[in-house]
C-alpha atoms as a PDB file:
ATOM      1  CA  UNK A   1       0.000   0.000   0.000  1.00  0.00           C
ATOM      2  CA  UNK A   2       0.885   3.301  -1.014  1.00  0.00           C
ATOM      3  CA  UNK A   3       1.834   6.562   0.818  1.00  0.00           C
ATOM      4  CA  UNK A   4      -1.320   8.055  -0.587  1.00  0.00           C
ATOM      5  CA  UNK A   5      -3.564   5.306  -0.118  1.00  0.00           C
ATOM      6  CA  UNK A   6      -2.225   5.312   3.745  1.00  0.00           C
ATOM      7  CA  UNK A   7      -3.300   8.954   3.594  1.00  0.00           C
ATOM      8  CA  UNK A   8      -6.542   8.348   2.371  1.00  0.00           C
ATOM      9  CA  UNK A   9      -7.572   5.701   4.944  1.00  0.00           C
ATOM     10  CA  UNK A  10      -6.137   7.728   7.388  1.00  0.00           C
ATOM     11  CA  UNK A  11      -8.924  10.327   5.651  1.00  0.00           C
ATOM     12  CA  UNK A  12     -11.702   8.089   6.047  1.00  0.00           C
ATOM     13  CA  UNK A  13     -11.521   6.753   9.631  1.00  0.00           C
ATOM     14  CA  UNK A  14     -10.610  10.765  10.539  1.00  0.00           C
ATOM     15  CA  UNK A  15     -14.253  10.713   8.782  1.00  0.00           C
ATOM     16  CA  UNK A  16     -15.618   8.484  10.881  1.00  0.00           C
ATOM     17  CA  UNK A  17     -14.606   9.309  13.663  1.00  0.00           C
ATOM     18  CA  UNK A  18     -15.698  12.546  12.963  1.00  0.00           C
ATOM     19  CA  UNK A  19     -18.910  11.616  12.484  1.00  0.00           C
ATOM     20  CA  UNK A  20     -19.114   9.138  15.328  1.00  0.00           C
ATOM     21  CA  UNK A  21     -18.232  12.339  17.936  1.00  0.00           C
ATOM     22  CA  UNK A  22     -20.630  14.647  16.492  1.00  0.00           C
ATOM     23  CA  UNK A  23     -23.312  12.228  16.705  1.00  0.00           C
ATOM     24  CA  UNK A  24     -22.292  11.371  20.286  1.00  0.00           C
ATOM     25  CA  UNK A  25     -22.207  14.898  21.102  1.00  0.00           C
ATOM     26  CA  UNK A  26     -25.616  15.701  19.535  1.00  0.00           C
ATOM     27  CA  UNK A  27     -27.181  12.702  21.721  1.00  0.00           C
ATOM     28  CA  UNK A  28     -25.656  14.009  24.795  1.00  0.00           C
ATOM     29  CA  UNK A  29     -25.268  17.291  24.999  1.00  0.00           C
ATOM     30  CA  UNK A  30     -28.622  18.585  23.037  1.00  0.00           C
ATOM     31  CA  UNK A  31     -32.358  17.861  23.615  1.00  0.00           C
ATOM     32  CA  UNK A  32     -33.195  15.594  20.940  1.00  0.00           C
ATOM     33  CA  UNK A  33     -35.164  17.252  18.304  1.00  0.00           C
ATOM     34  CA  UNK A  34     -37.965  14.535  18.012  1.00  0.00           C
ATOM     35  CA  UNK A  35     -38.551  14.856  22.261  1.00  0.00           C
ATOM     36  CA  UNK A  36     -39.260  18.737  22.193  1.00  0.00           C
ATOM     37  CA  UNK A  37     -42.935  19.660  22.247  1.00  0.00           C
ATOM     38  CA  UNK A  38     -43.142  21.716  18.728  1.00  0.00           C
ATOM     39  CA  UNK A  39     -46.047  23.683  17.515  1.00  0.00           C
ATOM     40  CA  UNK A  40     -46.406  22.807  13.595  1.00  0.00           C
ATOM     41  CA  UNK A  41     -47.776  25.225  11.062  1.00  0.00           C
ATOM     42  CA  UNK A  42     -50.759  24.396   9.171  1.00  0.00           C
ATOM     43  CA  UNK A  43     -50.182  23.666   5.490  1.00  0.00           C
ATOM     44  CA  UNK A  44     -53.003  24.391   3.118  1.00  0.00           C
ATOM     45  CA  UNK A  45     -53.623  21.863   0.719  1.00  0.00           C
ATOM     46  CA  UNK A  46     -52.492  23.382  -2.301  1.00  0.00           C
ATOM     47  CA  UNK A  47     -50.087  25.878  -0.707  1.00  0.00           C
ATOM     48  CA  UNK A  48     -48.135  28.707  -2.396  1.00  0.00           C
ATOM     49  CA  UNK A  49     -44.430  28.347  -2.713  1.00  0.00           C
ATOM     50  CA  UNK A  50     -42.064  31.225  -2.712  1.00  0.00           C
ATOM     51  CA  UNK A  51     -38.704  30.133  -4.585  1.00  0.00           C
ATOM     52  CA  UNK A  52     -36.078  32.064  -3.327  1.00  0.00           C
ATOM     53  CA  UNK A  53     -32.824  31.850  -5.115  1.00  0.00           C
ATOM     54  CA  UNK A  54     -29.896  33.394  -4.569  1.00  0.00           C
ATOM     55  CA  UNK A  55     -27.164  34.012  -7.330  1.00  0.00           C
ATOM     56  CA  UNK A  56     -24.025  35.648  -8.032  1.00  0.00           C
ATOM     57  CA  UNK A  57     -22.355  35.491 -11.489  1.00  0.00           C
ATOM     58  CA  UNK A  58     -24.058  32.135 -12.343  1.00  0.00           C
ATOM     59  CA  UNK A  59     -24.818  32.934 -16.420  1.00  0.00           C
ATOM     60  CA  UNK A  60     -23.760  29.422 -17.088  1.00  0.00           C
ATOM     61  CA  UNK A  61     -25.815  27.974 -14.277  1.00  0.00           C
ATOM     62  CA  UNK A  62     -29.069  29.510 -13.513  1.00  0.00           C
ATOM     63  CA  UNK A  63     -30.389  28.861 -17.024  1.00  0.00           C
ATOM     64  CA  UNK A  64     -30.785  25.102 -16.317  1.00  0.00           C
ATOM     65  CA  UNK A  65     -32.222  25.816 -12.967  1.00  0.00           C
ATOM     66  CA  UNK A  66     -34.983  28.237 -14.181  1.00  0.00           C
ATOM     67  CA  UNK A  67     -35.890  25.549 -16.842  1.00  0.00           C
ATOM     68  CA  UNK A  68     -36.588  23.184 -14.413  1.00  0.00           C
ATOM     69  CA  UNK A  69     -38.717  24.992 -12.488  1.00  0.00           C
ATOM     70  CA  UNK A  70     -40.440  26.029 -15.751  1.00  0.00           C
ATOM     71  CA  UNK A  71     -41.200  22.265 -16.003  1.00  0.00           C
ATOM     72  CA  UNK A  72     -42.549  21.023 -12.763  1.00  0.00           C
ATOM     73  CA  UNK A  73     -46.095  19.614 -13.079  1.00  0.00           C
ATOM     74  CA  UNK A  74     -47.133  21.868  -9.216  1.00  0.00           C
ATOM     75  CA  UNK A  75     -47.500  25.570 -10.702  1.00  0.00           C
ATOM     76  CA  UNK A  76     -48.464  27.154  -7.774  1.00  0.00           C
ATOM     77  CA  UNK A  77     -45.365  29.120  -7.080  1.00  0.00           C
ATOM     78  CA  UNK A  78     -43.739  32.137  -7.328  1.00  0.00           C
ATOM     79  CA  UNK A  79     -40.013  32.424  -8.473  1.00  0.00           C
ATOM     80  CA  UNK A  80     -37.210  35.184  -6.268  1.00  0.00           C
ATOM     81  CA  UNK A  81     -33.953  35.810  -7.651  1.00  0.00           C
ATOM     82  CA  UNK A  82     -31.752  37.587  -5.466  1.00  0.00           C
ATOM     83  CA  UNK A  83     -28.673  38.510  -7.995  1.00  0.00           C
ATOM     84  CA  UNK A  84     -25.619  39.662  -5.422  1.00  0.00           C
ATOM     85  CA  UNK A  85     -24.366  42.282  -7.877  1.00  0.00           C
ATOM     86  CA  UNK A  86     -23.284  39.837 -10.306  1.00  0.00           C
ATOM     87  CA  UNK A  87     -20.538  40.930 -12.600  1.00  0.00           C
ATOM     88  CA  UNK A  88     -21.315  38.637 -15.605  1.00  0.00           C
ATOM     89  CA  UNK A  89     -24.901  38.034 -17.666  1.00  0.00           C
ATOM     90  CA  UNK A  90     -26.712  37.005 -14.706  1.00  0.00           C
ATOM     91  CA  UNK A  91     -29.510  39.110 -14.625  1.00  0.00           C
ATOM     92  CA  UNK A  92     -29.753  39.296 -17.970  1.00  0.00           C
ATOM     93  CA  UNK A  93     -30.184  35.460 -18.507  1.00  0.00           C
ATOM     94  CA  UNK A  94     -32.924  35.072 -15.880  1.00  0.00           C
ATOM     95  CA  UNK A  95     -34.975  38.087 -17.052  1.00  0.00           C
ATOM     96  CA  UNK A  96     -35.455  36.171 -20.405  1.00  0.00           C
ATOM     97  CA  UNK A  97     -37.786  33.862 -18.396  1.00  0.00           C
ATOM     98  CA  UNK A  98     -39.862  36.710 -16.967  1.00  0.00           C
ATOM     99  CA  UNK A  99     -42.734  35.339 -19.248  1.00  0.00           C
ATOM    100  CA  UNK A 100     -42.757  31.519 -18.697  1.00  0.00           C
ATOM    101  CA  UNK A 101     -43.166  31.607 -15.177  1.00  0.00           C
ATOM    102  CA  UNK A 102     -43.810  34.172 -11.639  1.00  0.00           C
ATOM    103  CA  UNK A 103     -40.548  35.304 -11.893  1.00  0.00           C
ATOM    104  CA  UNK A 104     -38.851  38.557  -9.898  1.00  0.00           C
ATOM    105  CA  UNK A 105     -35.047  39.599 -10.020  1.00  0.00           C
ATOM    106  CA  UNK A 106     -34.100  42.024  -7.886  1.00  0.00           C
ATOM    107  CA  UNK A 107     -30.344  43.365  -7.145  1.00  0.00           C
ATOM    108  CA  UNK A 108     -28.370  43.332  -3.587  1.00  0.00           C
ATOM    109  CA  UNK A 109     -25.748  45.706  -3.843  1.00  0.00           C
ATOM    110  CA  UNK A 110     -24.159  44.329  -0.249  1.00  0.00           C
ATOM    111  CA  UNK A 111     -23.062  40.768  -0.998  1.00  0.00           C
ATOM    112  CA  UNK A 112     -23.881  37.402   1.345  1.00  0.00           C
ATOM    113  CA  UNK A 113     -25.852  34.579   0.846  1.00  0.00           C
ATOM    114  CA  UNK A 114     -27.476  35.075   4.255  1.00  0.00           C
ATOM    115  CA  UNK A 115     -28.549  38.918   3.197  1.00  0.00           C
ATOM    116  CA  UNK A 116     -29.678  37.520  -0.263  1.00  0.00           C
ATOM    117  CA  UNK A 117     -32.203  34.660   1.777  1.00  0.00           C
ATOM    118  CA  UNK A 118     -33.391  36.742   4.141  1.00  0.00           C
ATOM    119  CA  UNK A 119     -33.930  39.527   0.923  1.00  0.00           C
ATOM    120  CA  UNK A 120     -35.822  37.195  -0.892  1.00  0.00           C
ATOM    121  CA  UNK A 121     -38.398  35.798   1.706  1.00  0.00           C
ATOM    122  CA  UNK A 122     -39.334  39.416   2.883  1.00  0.00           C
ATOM    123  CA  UNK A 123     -40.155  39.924  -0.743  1.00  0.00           C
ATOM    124  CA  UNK A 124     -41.954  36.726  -0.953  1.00  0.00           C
ATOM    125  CA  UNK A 125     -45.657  35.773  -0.373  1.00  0.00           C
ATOM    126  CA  UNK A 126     -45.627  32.114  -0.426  1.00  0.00           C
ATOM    127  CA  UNK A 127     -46.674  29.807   2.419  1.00  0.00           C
ATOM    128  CA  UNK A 128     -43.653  27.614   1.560  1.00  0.00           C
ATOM    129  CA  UNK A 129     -40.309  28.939   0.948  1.00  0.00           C
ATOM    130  CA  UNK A 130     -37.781  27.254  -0.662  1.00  0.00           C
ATOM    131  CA  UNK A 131     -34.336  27.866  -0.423  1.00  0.00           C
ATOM    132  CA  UNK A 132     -32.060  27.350  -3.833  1.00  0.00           C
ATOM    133  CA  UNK A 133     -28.620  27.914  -4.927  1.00  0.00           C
ATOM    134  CA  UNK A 134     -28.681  28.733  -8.257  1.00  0.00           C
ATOM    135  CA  UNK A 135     -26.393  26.082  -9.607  1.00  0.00           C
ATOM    136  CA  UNK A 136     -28.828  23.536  -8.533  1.00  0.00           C
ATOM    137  CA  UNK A 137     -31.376  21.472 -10.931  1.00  0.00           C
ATOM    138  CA  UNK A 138     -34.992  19.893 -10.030  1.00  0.00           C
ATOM    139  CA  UNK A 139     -35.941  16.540 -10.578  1.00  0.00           C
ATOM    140  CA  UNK A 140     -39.213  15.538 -12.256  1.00  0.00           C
ATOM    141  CA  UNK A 141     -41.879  16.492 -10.092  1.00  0.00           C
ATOM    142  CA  UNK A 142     -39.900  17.211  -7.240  1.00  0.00           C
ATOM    143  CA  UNK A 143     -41.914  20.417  -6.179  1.00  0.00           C
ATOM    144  CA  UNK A 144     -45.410  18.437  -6.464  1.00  0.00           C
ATOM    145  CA  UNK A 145     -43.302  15.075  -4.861  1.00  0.00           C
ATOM    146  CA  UNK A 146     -41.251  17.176  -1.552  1.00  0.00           C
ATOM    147  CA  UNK A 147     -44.349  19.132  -0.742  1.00  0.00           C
ATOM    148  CA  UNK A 148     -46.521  16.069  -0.176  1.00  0.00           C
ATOM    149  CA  UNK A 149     -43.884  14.816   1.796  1.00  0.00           C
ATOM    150  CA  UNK A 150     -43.464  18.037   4.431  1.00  0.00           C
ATOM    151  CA  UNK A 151     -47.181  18.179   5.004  1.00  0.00           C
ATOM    152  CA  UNK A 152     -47.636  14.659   5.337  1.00  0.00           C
ATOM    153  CA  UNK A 153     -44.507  14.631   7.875  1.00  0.00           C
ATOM    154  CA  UNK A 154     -46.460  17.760   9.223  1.00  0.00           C
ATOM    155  CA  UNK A 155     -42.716  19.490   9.229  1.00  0.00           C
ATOM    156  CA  UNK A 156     -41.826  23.281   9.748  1.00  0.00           C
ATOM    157  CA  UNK A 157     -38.258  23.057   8.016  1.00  0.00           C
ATOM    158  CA  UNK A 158     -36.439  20.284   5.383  1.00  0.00           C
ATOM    159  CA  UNK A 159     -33.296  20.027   4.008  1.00  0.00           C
ATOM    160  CA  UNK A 160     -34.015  17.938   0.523  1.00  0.00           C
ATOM    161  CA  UNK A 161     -31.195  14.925  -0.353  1.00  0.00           C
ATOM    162  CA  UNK A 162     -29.432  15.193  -3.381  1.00  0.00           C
ATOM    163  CA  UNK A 163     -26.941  14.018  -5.873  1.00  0.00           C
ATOM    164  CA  UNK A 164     -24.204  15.393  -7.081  1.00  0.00           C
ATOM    165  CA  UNK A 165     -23.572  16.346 -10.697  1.00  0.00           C
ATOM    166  CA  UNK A 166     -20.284  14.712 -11.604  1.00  0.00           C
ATOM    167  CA  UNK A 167     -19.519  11.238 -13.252  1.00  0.00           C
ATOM    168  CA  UNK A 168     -16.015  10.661 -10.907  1.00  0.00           C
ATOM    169  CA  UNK A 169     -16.520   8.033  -8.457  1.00  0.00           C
ATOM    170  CA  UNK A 170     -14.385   9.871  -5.786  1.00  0.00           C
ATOM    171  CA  UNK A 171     -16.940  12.455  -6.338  1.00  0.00           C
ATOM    172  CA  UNK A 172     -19.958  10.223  -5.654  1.00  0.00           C
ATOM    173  CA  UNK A 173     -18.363   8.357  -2.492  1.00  0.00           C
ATOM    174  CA  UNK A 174     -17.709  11.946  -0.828  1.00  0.00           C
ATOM    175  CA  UNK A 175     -21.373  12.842  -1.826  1.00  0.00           C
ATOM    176  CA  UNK A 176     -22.327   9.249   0.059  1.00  0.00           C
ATOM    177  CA  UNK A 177     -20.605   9.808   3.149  1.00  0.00           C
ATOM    178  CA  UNK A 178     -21.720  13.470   3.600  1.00  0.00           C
ATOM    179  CA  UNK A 179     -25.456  12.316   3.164  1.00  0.00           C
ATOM    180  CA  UNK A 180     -25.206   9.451   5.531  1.00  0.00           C
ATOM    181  CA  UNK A 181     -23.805  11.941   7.659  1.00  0.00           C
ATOM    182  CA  UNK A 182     -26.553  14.239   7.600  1.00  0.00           C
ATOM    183  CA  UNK A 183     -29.154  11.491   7.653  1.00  0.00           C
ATOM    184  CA  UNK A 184     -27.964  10.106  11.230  1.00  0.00           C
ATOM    185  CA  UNK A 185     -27.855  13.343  12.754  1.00  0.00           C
ATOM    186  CA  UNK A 186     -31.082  14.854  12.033  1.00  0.00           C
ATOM    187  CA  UNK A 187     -32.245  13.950  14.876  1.00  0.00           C
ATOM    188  CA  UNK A 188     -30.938  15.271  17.668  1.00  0.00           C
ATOM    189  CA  UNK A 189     -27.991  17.781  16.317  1.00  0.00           C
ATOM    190  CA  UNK A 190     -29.816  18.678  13.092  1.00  0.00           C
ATOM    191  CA  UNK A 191     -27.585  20.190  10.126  1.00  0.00           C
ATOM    192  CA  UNK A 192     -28.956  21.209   6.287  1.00  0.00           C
ATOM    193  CA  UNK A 193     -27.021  22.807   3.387  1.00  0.00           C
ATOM    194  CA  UNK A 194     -28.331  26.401   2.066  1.00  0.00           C
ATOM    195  CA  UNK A 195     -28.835  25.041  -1.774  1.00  0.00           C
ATOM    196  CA  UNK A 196     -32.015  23.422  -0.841  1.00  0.00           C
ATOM    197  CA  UNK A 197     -34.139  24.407   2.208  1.00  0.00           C
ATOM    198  CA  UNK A 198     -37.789  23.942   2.185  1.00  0.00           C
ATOM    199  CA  UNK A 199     -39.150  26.307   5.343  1.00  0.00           C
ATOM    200  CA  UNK A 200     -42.907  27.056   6.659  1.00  0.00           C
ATOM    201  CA  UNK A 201     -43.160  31.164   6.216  1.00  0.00           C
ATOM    202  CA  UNK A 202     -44.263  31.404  10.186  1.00  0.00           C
ATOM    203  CA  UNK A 203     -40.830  29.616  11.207  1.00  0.00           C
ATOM    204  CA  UNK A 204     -38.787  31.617   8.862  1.00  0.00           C
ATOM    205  CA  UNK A 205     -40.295  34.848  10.163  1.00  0.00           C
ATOM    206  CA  UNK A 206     -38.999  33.766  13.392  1.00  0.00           C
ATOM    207  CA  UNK A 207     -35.434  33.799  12.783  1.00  0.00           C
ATOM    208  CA  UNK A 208     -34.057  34.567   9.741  1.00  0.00           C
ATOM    209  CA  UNK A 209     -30.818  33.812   8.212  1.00  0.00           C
ATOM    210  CA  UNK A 210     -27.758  35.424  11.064  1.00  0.00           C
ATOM    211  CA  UNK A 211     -26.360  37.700   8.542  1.00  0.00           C
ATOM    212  CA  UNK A 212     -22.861  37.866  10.419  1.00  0.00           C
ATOM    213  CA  UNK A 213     -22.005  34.738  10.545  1.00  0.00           C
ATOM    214  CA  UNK A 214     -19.893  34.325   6.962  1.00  0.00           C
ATOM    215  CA  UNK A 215     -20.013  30.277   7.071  1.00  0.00           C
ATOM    216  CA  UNK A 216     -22.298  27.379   7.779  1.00  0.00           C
ATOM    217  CA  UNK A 217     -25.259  30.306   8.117  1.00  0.00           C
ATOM    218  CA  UNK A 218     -26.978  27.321   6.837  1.00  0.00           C
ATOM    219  CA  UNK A 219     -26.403  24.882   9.828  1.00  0.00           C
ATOM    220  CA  UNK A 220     -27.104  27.346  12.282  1.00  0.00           C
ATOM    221  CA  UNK A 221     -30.818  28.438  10.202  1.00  0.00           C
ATOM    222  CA  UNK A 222     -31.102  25.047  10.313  1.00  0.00           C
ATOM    223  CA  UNK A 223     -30.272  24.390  13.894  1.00  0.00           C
ATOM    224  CA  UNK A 224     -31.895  27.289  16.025  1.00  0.00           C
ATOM    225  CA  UNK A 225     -34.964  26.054  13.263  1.00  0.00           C
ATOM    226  CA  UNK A 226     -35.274  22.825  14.674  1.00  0.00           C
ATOM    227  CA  UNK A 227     -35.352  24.065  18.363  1.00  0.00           C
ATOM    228  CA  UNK A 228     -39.298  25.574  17.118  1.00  0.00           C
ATOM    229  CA  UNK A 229     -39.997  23.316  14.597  1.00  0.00           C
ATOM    230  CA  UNK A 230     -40.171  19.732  13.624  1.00  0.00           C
ATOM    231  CA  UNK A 231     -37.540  19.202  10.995  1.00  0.00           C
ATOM    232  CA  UNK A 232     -36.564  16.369   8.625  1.00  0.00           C
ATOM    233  CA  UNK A 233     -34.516  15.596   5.719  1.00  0.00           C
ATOM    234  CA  UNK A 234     -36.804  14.336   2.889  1.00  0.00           C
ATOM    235  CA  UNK A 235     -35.087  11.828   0.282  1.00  0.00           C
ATOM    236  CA  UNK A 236     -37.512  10.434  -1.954  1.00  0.00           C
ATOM    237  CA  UNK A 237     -37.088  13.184  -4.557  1.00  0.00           C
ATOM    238  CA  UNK A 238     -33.603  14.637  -4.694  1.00  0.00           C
ATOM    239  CA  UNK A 239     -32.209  17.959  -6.048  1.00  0.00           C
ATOM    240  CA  UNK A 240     -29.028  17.499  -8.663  1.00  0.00           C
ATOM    241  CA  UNK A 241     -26.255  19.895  -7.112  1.00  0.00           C
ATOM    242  CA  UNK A 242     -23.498  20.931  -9.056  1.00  0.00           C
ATOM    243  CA  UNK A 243     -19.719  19.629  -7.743  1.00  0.00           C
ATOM    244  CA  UNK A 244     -17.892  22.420  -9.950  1.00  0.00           C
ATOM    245  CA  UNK A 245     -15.983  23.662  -6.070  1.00  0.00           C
ATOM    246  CA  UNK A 246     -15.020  19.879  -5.803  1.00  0.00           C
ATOM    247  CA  UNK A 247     -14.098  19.461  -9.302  1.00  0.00           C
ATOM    248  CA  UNK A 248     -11.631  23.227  -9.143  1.00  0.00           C
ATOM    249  CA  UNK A 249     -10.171  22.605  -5.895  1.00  0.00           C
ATOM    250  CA  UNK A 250      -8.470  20.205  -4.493  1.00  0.00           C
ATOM    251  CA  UNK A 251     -10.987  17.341  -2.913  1.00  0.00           C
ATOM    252  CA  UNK A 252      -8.743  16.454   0.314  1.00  0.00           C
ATOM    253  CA  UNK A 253      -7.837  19.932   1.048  1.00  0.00           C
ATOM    254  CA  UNK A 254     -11.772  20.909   0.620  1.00  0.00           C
ATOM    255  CA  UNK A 255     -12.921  18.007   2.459  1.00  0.00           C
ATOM    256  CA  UNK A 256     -10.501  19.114   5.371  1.00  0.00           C
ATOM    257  CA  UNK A 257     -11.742  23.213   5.377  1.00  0.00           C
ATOM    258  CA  UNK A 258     -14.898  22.151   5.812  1.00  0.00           C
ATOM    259  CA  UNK A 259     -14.213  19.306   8.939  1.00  0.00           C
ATOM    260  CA  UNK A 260     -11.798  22.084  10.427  1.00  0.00           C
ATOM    261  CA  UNK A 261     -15.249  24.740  10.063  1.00  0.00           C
ATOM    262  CA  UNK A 262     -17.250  22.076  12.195  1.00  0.00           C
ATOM    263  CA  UNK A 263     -14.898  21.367  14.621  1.00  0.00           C
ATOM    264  CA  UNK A 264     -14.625  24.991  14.750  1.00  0.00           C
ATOM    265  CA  UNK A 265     -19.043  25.711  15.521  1.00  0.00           C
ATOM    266  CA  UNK A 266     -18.762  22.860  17.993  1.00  0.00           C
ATOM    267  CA  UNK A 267     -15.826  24.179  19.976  1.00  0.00           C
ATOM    268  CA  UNK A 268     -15.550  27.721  19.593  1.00  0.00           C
ATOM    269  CA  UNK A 269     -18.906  28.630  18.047  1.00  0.00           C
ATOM    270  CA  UNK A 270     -20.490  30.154  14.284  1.00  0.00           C
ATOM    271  CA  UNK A 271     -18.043  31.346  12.380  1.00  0.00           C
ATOM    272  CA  UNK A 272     -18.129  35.141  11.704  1.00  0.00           C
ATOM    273  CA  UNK A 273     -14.997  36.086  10.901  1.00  0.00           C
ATOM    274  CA  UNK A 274     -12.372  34.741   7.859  1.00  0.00           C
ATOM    275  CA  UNK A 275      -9.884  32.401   9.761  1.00  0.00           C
ATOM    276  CA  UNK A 276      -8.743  30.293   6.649  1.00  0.00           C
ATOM    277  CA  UNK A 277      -8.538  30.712   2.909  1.00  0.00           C
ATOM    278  CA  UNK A 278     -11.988  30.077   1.019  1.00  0.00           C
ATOM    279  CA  UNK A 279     -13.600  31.417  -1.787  1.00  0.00           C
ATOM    280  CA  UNK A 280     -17.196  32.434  -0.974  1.00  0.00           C
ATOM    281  CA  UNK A 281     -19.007  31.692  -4.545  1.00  0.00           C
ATOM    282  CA  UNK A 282     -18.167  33.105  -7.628  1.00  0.00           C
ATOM    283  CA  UNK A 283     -17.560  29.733  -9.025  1.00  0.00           C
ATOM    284  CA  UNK A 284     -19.492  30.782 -12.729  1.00  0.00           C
ATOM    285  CA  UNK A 285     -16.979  32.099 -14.290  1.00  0.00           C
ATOM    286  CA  UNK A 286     -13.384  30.991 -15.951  1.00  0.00           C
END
C-alpha cells in the first residue's frame, strides 16, 4: 500500500470518527429534536411556494435551474432571484424567463448569501419557501413530490437529499458519506445545506438567516430552526447539485476546510470572521 492510499484511509476513519463524535455529542449534549414539544404550522392543501434563489455570477448555471422549475407539473409558485451584484450576464439570462413563469429579479448591492435569503423571503408571499442555490437542478416532479412529503410529515423546516452532478466516483463516495452523515444526525444535532431548504413562512419569520455569521449560516438556520420546529430531511425526490468547487479545488484539502469549520461551531462557536482561505461563490466564471 501506497503513501497516498495510507493517507486516504487515514482520511476516512478521521471521517468516521468525525462523524461518530458529532453524533455522540448531539445525543448528549442537546435535547433531541424529536422529544421537544413543537407547535407545527398548518399547510393548506395546495399551498403557495415562494422560490427564493440566490445568485451571483451564475450565467452558465441559472439557465438550467430556471428551466426546471419552468417544467414542474405543481404551478403554484412564485419564483425570487436575489442577484448579489453579479458581474457577468446574470440578470440578464434570468430576465429572459420573466414570461414563462412568476418570476422577480431584484439586485443586492451588499453581498452574502445570508442577506440575499433573508432579501428574498421578505419579498416573498408564499406559504412555503424554498431555499435554492442557483447552480442547482430539479428533478421531475420534485416540487409536487417534496411538498406532499413536508405536510404529510407535518414538518416546519427540510433540508431535501441530493446528488451530485459529476460522473467521478471519488466524487460520488464523498457525496455518500456526507449524506449518511446528515441522515444520522437529524435527529438530535440537526444540520442542512443552504442550496435546498424547504421552510414554513411562520418559522422563517422567526429567525431569519444570522447575517454575520460568513459560514455554515446554513447549519445554524437550520439548527436554532429545529429548536421551534419539527424538521426532517426528505429523500424520496432529490435535487441534482453541481460539484464544480469539488471538481476546481483540491478534494482532500476541501474536504478538510470544511471538517476544520465544524470542529470549529462545535468548539468555539459560528463562524463570523475569515480564519482560513476560502472562496465564498463566484464559481461561474473561468
Amino acid at each position: 500500500m501506497g503513501l497516498f492510499s495510507f493517507f486516504l484511509l487515514g482520511i476516512t476513519f478521521f471521517l468516521f470518527a468525525y462523524m461518530l463524535f458529532s453524533m455522540l455529542r448531539g445525543f448528549f449534549r442537546l435535547k433531541k429534536v424529536h422529544e421537544i414539544d413543537l407547535d407545527t404550522p398548518i399547510t393548506t392543501e395546495s399551498p403557495l411556494i415562494s422560490i427564493v434563489i440566490s445568485a451571483y455570477n451564475e450565467e452558465k448555471y441559472i439557465a438550467k435551474l430556471l428551466e426546471s422549475i419552468k417544467i414542474q407539473n405543481y404551478k403554484n409558485f412564485e419564483v425570487i432571484v436575489v442577484d448579489d451584484n453579479s458581474e457577468d450576464e446574470t440578470i440578464n439570462v434570468a430576465k429572459k424567463f420573466e414570461t414563462d413563469i412568476p418570476l422577480k429579479v431584484v439586485i443586492k448591492k451588499i453581498r452574502g448569501v445570508a442577506g440575499s435569503r433573508n432579501y428574498g423571503a421578505d419579498l416573498s408571499r408564499g406559504e412555503l419557501i424554498l431555499f435554492l442555490d442557483a447552480d442547482v437542478i430539479l428533478t421531475e416532479k420534485f416540487l409536487e413530490k417534496n411538498i406532499q412529503a413536508f405536510k404529510k410529515l407535518k414538518l416546519s423546516s427540510a433540508f431535501v437529499d441530493f446528488k451530485p452532478i459529476s460522473h467521478y466516483k471519488i466524487d460520488l463516495i464523498i457525496a455518500w458519506v456526507y449524506r449518511l452523515w446528515l441522515k444520522l444526525v437529524q435527529y438530535f444535532n440537526p444540520r442542512g445545506p443552504g442550496f435546498c431548504l424547504l421552510i414554513h413562512r411562520d418559522l422563517h419569520k422567526k429567525m431569519h438567516f444570522d447575517e454575520t455569521v460568513i459560514m455554515a449560516e446554513d447549519f445554524d438556520y437550520v439548527r436554532r430552526g429545529a429548536m421551534l420546529g419539527k424538521f426532517r430531511i426528505l429523500t424520496g425526490y432529490p435535487v441534482l447539485v453541481s460539484w464544480r468547487r469539488f471538481e476546481k479545488e483540491r478534494r482532500v484539502i476541501l474536504v478538510l476546510k470544511y471538517l476544520f469549520f465544524e470542529l470549529h461551531r462545535i468548539f468555539f462557536g459560528e463562524i463570523r470572521k475569515k480564519i482560513i482561505p476560502y472562496d465564498f461563490g463566484d464559481f461561474g466564471k473561468n
